[in-house]
Protein backbone atom coordinates (compact mmCIF):
# COMPACT_ATOMS: atom_id res chain seq x y z
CA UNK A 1 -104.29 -37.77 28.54
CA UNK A 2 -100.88 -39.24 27.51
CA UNK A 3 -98.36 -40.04 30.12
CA UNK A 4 -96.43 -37.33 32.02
CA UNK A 5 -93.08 -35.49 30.22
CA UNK A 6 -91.00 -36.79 33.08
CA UNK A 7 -92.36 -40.48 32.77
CA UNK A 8 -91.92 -40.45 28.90
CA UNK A 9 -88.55 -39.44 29.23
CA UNK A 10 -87.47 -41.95 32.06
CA UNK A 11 -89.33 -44.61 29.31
CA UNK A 12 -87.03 -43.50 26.60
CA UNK A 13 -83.69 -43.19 28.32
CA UNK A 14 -84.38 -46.84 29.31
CA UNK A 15 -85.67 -48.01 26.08
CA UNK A 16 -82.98 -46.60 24.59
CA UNK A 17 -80.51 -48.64 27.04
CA UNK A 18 -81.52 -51.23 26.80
CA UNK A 19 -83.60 -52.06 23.09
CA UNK A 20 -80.87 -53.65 21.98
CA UNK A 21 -79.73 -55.98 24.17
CA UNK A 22 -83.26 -57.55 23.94
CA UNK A 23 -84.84 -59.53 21.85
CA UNK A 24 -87.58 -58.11 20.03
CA UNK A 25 -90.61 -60.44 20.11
CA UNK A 26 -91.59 -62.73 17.36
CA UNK A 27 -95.60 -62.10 18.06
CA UNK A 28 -97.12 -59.84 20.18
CA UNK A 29 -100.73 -60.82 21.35
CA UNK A 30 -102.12 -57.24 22.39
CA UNK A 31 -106.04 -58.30 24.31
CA UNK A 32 -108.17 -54.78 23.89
CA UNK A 33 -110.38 -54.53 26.75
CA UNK A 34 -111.47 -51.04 27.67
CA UNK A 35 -111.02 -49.45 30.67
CA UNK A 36 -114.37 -49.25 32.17
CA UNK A 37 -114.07 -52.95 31.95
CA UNK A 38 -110.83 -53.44 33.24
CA UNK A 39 -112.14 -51.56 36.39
CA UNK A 40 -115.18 -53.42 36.34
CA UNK A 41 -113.44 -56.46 36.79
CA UNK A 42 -111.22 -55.31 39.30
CA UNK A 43 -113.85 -54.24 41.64
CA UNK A 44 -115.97 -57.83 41.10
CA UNK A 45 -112.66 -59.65 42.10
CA UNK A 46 -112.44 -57.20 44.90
CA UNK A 47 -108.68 -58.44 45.44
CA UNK A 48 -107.47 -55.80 48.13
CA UNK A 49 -103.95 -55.07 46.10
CA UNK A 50 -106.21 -54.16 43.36
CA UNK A 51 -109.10 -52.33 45.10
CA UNK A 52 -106.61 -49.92 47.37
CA UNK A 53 -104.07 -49.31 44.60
CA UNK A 54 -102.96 -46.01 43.70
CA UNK A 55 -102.20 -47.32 40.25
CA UNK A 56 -105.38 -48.87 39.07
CA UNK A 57 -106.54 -45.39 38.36
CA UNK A 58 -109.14 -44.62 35.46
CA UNK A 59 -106.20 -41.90 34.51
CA UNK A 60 -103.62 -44.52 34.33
CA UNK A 61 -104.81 -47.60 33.35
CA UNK A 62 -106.37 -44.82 30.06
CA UNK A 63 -102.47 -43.56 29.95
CA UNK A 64 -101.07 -46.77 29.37
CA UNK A 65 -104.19 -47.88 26.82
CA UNK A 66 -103.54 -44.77 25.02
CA UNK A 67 -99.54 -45.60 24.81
CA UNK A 68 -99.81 -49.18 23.83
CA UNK A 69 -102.10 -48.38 20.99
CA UNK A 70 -99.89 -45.03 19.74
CA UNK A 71 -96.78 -46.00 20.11
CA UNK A 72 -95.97 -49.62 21.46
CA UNK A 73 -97.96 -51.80 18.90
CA UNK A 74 -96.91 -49.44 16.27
CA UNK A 75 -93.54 -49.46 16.66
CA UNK A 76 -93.21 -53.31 17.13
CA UNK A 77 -94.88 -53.23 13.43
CA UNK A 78 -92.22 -51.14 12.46
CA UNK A 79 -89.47 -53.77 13.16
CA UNK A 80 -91.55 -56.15 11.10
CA UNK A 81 -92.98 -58.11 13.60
CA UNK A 82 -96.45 -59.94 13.84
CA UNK A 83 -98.82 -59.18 16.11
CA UNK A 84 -102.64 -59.46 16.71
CA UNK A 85 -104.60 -56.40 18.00
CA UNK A 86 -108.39 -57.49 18.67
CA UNK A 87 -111.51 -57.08 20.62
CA UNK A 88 -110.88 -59.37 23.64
CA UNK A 89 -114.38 -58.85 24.66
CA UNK A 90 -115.93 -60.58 21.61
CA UNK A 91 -113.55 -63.17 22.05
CA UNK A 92 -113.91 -64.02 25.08
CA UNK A 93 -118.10 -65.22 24.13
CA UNK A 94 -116.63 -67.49 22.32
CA UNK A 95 -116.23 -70.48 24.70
CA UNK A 96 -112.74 -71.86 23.14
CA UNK A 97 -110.92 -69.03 23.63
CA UNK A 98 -107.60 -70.47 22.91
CA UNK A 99 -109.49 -71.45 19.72
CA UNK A 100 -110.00 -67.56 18.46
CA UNK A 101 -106.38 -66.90 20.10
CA UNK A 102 -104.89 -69.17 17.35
CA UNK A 103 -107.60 -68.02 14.65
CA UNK A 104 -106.27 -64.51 15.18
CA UNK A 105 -102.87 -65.27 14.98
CA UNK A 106 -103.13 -67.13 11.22
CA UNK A 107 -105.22 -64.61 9.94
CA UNK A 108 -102.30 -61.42 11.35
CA UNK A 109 -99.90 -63.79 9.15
CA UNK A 110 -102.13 -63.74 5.98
């Protein structure tokens, strides 16, 4: 379920402030993990902040999943910008992960 109409709006009428007097990034490294994994790990590190929060919510953390993949990473591709969209699972059995990091980035520039 995407994000609420109130929320999107308060995003836009920020973005819109404030776009551009940023810089827009030169790469974008976007790790995929999944949710159920991202809550997995939360509750092995059992970090109180983490474990109590309101936030950390399947609903949310499946919100902001759903609005990074729709609309963030797609729009910073519109302004012609690299970026690297992978499966940060698979990379992370790789032991040198700074290794596939840099892999992925020469191959997005291909």
């Amino acid at each position: 379920m995407p994000l609420t109409v109130a929320a999107r709006d308060v995003y836009y009428d920020i973005h819109s402030n404030t776009i551009g007097e940023l810089m827009k990034p030169h790469l974008v490294i976007y790790l995929d993990v999944p949710v159920p994994v991202i809550q997995k790990r939360i509750k092995e590190r059992n970090l109180p902040h983490e474990v109590d929060s309101k936030v950390f919510k399947q609903q949310y953390l499946s919100d902001i999943e759903y609005f990074y993949k729709q609309r963030y990473l797609k729009e910073i591709g519109l302004v012609k910008t690299i970026f690297s969209c992978f499966d940060y699972i698979a990379c992370c059995q790789i032991q040198n992960l700074e290794m596939c990091l840099l892999q992925e980035i020469f191959l997005s520039c291909l």
